[in-house]
PDB file of N, CA and C in Angstrom:
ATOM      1  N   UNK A   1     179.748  -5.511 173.589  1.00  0.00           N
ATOM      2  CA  UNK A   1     180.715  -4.691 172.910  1.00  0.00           C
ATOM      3  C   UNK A   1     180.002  -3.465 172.350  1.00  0.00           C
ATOM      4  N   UNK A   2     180.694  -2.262 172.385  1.00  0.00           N
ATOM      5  CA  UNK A   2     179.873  -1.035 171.674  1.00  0.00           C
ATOM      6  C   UNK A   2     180.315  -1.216 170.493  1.00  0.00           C
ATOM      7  N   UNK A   3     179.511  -0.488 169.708  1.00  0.00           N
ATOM      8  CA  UNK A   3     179.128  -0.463 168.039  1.00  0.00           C
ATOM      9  C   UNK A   3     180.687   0.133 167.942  1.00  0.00           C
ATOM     10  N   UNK A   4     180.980   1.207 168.640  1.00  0.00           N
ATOM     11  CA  UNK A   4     181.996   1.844 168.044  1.00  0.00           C
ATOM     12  C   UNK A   4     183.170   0.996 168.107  1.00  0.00           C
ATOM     13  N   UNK A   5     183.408   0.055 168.727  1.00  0.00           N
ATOM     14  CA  UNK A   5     184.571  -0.508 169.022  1.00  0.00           C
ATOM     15  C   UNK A   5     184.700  -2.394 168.092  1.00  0.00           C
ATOM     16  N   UNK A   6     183.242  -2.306 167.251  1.00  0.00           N
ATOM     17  CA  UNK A   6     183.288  -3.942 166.852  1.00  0.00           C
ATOM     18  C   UNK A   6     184.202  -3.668 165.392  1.00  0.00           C
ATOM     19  N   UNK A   7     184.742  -3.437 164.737  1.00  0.00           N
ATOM     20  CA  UNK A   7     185.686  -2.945 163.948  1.00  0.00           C
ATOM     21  C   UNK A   7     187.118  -3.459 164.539  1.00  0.00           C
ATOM     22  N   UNK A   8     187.364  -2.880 165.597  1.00  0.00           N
ATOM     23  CA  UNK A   8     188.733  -2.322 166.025  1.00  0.00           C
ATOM     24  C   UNK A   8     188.559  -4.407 166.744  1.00  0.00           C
ATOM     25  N   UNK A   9     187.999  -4.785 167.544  1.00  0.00           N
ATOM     26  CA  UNK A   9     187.652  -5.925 168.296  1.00  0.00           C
ATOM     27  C   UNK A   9     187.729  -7.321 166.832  1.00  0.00           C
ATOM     28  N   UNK A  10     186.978  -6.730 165.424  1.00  0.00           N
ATOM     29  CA  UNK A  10     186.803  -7.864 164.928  1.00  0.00           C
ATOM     30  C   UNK A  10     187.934  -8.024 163.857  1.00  0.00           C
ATOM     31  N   UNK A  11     188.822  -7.188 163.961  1.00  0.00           N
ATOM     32  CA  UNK A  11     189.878  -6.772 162.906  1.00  0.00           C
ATOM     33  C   UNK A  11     191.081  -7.801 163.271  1.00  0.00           C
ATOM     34  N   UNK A  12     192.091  -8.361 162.578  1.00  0.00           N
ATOM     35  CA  UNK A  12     192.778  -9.029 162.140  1.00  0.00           C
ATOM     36  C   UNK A  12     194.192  -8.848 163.446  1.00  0.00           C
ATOM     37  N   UNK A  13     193.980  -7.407 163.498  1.00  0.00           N
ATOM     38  CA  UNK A  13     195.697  -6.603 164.407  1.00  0.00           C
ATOM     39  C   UNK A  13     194.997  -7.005 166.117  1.00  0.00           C
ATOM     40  N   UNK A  14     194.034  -6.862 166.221  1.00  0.00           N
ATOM     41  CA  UNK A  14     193.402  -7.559 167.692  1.00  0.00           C
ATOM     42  C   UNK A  14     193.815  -8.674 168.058  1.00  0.00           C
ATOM     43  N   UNK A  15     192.909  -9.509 166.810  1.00  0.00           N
ATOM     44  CA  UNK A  15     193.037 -11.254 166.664  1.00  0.00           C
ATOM     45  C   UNK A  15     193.833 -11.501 167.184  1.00  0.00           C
ATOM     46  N   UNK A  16     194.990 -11.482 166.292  1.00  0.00           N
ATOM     47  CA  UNK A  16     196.443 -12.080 166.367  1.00  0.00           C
ATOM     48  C   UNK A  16     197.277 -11.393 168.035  1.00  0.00           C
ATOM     49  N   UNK A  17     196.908 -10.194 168.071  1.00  0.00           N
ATOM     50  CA  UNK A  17     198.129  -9.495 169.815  1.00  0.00           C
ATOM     51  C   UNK A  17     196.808 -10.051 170.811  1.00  0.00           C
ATOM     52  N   UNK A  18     195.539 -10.717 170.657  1.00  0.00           N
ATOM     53  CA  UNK A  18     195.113 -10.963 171.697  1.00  0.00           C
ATOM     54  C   UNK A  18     195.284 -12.814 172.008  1.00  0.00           C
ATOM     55  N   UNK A  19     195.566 -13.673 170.701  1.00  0.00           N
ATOM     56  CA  UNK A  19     195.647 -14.911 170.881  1.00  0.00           C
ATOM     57  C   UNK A  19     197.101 -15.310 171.345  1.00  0.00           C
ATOM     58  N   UNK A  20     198.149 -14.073 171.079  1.00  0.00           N
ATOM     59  CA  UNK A  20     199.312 -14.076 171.129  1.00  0.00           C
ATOM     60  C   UNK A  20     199.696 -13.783 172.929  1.00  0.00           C
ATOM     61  N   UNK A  21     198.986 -12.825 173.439  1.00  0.00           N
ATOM     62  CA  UNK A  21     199.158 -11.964 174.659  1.00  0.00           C
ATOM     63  C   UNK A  21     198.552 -13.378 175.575  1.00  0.00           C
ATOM     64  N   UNK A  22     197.833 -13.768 175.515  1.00  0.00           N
ATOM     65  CA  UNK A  22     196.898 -14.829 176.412  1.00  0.00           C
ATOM     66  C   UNK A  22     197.709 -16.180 176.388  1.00  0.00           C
ATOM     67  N   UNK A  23     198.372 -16.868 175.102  1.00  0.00           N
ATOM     68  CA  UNK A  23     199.286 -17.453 174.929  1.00  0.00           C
ATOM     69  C   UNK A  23     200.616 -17.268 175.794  1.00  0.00           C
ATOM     70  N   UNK A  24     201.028 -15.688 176.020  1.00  0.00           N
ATOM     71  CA  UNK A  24     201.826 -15.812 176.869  1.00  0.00           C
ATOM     72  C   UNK A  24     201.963 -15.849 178.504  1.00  0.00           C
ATOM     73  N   UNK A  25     200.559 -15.701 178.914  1.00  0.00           N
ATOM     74  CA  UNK A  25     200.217 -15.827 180.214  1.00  0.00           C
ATOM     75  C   UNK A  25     199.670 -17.645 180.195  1.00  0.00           C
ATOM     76  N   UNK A  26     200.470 -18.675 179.534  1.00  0.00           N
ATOM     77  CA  UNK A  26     200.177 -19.910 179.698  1.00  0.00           C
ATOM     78  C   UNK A  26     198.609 -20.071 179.758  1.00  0.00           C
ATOM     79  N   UNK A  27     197.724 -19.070 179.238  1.00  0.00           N
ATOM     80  CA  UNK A  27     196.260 -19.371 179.238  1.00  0.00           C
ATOM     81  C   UNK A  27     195.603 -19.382 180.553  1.00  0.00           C
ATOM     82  N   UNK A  28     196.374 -18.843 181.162  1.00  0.00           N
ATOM     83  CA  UNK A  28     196.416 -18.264 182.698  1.00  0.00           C
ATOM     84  C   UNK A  28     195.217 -17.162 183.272  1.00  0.00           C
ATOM     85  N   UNK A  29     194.202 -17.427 183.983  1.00  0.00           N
ATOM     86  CA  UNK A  29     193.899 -15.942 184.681  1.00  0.00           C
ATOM     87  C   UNK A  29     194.859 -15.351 185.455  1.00  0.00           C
ATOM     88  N   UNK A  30     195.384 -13.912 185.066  1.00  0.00           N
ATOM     89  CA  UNK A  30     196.503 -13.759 186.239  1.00  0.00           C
ATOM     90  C   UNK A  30     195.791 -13.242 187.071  1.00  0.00           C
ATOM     91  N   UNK A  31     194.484 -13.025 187.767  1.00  0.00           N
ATOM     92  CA  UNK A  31     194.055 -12.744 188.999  1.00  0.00           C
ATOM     93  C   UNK A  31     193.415 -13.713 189.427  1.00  0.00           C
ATOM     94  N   UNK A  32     192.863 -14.493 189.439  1.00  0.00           N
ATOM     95  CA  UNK A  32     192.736 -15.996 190.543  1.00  0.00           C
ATOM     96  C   UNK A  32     193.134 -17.405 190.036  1.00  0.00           C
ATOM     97  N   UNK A  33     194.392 -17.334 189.081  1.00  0.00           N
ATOM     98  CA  UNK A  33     194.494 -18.654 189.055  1.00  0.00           C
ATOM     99  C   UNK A  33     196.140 -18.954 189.890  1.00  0.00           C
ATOM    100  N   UNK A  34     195.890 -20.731 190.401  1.00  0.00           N
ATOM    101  CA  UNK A  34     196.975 -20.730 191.165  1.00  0.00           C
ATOM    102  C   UNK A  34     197.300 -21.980 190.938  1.00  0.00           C
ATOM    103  N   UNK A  35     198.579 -22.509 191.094  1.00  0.00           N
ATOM    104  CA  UNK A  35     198.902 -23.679 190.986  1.00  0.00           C
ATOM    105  C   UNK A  35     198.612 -24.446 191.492  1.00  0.00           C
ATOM    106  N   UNK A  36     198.019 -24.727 192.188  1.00  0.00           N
ATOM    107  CA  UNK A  36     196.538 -25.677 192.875  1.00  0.00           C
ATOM    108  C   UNK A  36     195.276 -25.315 192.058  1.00  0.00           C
ATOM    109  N   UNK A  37     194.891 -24.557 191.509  1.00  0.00           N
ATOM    110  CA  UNK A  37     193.535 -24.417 190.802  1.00  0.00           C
ATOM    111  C   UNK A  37     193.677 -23.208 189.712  1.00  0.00           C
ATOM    112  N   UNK A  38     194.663 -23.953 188.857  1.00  0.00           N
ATOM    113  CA  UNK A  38     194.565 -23.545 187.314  1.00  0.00           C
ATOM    114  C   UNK A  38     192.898 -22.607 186.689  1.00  0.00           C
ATOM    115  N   UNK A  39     193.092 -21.132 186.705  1.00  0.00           N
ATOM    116  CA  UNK A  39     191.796 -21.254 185.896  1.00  0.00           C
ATOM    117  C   UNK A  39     192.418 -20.652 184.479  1.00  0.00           C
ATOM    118  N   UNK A  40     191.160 -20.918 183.441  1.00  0.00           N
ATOM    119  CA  UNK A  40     191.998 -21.046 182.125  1.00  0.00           C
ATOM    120  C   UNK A  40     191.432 -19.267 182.072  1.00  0.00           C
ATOM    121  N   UNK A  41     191.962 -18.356 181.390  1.00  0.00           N
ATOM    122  CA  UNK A  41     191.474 -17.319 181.033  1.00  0.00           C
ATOM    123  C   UNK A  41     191.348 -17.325 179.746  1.00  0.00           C
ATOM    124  N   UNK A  42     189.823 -16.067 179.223  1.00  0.00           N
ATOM    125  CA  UNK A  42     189.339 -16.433 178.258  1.00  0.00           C
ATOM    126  C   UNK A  42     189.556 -15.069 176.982  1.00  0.00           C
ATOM    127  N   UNK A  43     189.802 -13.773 178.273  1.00  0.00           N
ATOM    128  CA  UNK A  43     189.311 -12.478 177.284  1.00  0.00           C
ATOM    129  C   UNK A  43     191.394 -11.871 178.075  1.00  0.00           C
ATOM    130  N   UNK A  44     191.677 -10.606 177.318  1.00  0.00           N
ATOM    131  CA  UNK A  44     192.730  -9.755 177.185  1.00  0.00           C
ATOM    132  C   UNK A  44     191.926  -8.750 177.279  1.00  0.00           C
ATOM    133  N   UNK A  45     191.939  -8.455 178.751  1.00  0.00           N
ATOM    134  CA  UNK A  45     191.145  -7.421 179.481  1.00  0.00           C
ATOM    135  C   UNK A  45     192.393  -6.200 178.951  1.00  0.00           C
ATOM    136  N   UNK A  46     191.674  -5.158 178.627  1.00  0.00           N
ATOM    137  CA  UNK A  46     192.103  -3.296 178.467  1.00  0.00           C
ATOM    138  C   UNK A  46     192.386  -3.112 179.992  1.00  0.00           C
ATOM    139  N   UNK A  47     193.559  -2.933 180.628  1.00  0.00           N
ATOM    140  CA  UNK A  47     193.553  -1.900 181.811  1.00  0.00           C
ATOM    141  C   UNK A  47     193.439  -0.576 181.746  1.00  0.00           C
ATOM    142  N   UNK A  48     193.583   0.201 180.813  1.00  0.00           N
ATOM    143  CA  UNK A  48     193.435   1.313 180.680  1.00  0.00           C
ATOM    144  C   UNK A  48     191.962   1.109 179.768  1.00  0.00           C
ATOM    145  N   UNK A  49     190.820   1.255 180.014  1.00  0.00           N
ATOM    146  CA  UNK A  49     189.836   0.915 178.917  1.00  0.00           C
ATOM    147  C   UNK A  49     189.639   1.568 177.622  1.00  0.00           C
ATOM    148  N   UNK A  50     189.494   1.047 176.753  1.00  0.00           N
ATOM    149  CA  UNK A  50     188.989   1.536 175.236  1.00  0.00           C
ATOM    150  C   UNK A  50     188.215   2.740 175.063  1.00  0.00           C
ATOM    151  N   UNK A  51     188.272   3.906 174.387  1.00  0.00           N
ATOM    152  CA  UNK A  51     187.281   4.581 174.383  1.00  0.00           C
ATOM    153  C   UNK A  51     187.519   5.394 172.752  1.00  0.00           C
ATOM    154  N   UNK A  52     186.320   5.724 172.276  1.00  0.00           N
ATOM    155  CA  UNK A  52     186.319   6.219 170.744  1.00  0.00           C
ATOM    156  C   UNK A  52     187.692   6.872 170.436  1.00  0.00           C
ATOM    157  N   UNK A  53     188.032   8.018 171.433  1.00  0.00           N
ATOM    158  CA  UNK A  53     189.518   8.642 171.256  1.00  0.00           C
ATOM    159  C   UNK A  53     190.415   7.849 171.151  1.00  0.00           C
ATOM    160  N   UNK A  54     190.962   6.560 171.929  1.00  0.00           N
ATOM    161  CA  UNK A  54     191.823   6.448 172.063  1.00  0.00           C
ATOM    162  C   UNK A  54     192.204   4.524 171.607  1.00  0.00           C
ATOM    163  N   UNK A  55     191.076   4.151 170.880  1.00  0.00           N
ATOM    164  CA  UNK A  55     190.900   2.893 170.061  1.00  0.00           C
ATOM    165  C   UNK A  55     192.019   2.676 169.371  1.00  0.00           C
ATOM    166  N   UNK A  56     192.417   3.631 168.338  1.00  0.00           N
ATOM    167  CA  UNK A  56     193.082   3.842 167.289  1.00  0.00           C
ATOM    168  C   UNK A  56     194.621   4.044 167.894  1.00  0.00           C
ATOM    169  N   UNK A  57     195.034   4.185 168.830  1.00  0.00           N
ATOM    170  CA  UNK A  57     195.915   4.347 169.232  1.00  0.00           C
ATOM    171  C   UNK A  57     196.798   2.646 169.975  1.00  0.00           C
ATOM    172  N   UNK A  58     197.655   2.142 169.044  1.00  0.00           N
ATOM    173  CA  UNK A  58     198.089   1.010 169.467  1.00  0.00           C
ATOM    174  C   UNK A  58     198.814   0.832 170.629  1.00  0.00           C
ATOM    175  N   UNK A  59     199.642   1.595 171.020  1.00  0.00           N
ATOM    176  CA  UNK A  59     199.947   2.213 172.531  1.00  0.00           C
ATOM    177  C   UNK A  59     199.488   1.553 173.555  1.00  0.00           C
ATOM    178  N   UNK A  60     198.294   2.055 173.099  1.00  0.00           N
ATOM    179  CA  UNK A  60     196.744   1.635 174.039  1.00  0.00           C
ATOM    180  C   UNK A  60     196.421   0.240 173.721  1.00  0.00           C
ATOM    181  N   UNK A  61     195.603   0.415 172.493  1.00  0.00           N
ATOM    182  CA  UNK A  61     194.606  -1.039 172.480  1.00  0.00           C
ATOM    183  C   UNK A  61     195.161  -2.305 172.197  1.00  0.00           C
ATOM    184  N   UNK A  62     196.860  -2.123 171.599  1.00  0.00           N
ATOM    185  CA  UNK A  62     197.719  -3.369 171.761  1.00  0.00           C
ATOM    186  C   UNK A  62     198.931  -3.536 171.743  1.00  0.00           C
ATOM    187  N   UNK A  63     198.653  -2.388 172.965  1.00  0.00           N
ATOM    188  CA  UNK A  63     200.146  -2.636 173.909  1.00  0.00           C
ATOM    189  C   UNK A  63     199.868  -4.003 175.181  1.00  0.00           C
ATOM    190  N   UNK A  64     200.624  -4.869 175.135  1.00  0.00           N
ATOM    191  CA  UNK A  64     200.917  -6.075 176.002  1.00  0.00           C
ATOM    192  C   UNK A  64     200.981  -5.505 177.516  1.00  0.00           C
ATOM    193  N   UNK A  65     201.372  -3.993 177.525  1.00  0.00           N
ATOM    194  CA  UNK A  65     201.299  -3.343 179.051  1.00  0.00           C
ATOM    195  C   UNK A  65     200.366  -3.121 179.211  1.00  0.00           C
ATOM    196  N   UNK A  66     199.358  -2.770 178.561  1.00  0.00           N
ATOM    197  CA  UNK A  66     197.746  -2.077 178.738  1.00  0.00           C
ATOM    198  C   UNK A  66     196.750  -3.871 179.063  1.00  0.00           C
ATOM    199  N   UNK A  67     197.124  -4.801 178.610  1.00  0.00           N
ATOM    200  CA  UNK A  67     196.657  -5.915 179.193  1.00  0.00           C
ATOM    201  C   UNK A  67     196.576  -7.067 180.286  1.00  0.00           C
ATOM    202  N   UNK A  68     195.601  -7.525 180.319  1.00  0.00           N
ATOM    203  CA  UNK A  68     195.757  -8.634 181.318  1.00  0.00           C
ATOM    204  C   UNK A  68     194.723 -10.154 180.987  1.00  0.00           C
ATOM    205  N   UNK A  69     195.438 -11.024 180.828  1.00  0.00           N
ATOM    206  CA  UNK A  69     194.501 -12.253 180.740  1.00  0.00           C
ATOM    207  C   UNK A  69     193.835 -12.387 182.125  1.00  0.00           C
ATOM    208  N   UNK A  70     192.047 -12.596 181.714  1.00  0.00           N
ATOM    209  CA  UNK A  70     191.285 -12.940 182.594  1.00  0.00           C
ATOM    210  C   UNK A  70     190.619 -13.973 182.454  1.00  0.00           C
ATOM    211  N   UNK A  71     189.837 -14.656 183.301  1.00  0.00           N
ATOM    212  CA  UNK A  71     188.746 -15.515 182.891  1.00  0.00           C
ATOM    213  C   UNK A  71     187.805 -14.739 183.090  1.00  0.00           C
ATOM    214  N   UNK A  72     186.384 -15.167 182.798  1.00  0.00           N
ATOM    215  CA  UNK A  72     185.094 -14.686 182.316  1.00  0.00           C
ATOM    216  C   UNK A  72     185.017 -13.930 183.420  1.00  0.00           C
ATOM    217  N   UNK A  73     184.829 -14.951 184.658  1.00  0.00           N
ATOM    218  CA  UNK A  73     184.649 -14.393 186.253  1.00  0.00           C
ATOM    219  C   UNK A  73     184.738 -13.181 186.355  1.00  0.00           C
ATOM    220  N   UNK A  74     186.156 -13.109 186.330  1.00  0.00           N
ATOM    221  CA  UNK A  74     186.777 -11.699 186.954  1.00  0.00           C
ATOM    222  C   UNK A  74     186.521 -10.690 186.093  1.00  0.00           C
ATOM    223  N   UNK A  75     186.859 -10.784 184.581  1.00  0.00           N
ATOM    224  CA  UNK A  75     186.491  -9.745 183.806  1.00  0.00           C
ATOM    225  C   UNK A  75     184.615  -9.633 184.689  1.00  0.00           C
ATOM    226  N   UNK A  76     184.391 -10.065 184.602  1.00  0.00           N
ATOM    227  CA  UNK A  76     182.456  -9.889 184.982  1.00  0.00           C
ATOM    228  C   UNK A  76     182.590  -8.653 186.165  1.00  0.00           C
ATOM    229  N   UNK A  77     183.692  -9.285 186.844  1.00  0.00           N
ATOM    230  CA  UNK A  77     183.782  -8.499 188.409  1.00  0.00           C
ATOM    231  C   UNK A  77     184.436  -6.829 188.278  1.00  0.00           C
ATOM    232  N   UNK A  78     185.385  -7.289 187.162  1.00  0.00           N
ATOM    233  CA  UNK A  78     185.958  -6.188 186.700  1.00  0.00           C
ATOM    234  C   UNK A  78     184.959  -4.905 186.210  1.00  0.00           C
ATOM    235  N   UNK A  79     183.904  -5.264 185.584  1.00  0.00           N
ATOM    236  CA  UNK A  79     182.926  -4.398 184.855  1.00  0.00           C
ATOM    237  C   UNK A  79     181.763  -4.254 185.611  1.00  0.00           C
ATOM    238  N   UNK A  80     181.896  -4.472 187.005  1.00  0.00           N
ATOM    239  CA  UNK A  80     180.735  -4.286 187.592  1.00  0.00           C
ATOM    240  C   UNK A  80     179.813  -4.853 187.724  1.00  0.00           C
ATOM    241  N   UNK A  81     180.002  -6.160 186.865  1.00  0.00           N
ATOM    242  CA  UNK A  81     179.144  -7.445 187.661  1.00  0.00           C
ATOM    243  C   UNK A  81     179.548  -8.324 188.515  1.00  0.00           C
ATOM    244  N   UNK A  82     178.731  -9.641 188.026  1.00  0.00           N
ATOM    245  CA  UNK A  82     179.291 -10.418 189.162  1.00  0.00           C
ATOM    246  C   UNK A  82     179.711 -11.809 188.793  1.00  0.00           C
ATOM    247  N   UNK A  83     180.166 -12.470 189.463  1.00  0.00           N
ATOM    248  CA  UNK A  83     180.715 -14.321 189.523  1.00  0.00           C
ATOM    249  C   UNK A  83     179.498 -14.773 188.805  1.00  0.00           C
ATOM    250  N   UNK A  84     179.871 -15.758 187.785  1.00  0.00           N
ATOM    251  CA  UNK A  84     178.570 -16.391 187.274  1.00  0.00           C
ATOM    252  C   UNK A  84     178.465 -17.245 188.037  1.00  0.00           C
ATOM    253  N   UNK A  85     176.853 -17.410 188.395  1.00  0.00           N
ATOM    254  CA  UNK A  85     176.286 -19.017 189.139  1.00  0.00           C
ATOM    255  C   UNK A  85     176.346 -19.586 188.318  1.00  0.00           C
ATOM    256  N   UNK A  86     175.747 -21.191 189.021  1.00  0.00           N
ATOM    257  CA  UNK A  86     175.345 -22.116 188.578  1.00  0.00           C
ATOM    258  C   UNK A  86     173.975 -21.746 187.940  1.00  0.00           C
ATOM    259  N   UNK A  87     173.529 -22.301 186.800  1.00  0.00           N
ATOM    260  CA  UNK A  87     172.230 -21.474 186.241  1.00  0.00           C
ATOM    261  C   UNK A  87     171.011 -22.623 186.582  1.00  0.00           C
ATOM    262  N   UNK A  88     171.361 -23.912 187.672  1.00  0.00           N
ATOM    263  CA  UNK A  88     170.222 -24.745 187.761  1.00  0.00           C
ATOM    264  C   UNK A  88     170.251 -24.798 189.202  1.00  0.00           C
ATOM    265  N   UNK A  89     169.086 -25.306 190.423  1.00  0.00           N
ATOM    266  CA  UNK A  89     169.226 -25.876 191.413  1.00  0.00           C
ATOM    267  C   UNK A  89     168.628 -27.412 191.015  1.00  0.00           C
ATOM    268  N   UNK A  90     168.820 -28.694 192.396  1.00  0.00           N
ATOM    269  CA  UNK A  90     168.416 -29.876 192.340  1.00  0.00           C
ATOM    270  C   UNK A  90     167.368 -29.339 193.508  1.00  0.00           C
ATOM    271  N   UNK A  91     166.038 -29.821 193.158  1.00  0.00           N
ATOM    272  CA  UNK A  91     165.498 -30.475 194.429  1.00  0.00           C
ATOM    273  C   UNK A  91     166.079 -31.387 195.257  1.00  0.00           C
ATOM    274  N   UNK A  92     165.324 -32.129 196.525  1.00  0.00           N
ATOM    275  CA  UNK A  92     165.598 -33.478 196.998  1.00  0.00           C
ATOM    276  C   UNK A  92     165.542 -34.619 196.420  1.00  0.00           C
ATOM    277  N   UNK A  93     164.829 -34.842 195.348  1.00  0.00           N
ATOM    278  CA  UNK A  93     164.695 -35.815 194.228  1.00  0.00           C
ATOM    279  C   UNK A  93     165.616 -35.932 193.364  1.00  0.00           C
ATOM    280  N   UNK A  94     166.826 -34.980 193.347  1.00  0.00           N
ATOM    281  CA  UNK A  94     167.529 -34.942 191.896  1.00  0.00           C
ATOM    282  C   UNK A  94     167.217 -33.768 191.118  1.00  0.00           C
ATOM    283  N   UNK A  95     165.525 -33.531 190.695  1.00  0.00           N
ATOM    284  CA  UNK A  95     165.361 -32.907 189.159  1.00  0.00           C
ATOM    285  C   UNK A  95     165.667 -31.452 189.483  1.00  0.00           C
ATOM    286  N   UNK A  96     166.285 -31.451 187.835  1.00  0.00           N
ATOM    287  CA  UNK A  96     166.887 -29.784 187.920  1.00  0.00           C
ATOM    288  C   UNK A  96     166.077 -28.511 188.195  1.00  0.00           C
ATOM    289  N   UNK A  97     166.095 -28.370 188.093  1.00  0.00           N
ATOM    290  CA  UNK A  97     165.041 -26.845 188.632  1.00  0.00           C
ATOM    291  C   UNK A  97     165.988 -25.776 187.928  1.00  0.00           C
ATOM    292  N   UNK A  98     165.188 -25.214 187.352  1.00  0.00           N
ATOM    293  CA  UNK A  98     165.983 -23.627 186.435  1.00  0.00           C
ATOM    294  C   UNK A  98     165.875 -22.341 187.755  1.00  0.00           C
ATOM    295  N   UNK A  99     166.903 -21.615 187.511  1.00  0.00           N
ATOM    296  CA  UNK A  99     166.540 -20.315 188.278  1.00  0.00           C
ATOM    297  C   UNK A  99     166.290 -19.398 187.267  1.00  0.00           C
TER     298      UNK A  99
END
């Protein structure tokens, strides 16, 4: 999170339109979850993204149109990373092995 935005993120009017907004997508990722493989989403992704100008503007940062419930995944994919791995391999023996 940027400095400029942990205020606006840790404030009370977020809290509540982001536990509320995610609540109404049944806790849903709406980009890969399916009724065969439920994924739970975790964050109320910005489609239009946040920026110092336009934080302050509720319109924007909590309007229910400007959002989307994601899980971790996709938000990751969304920002230019990637799918989280698995963070261990097994040898042939079983033991975990760190990557």
């Amino acid at each position: 999170m940027k400095v400029w935005a942990e205020k606006f993120y840790g404030g009370k009017p977020w809290r509540d339109c982001r536990r509320a907004f995610i609540a109404s997508k049944n806790y849903l990722c709406e980009r890969c979850s399916t009724n065969r493989n439920p994924i739970p989403a975790k964050i109320a992704h910005h489609r239009k993204y946040l920026t110092p100008e336009n934080i302050n503007d509720a319109s924007i940062s909590l309007s229910w149109d400007n959002l989307e419930a994601l899980c971790q995944d996709c938000h990751n994919v969304e920002h230019g990373g990637s799918v989280e791995r698995d963070r261990y391999l097994f040898d042939d023996e079983g033991n975990v092995i760190p990557i």
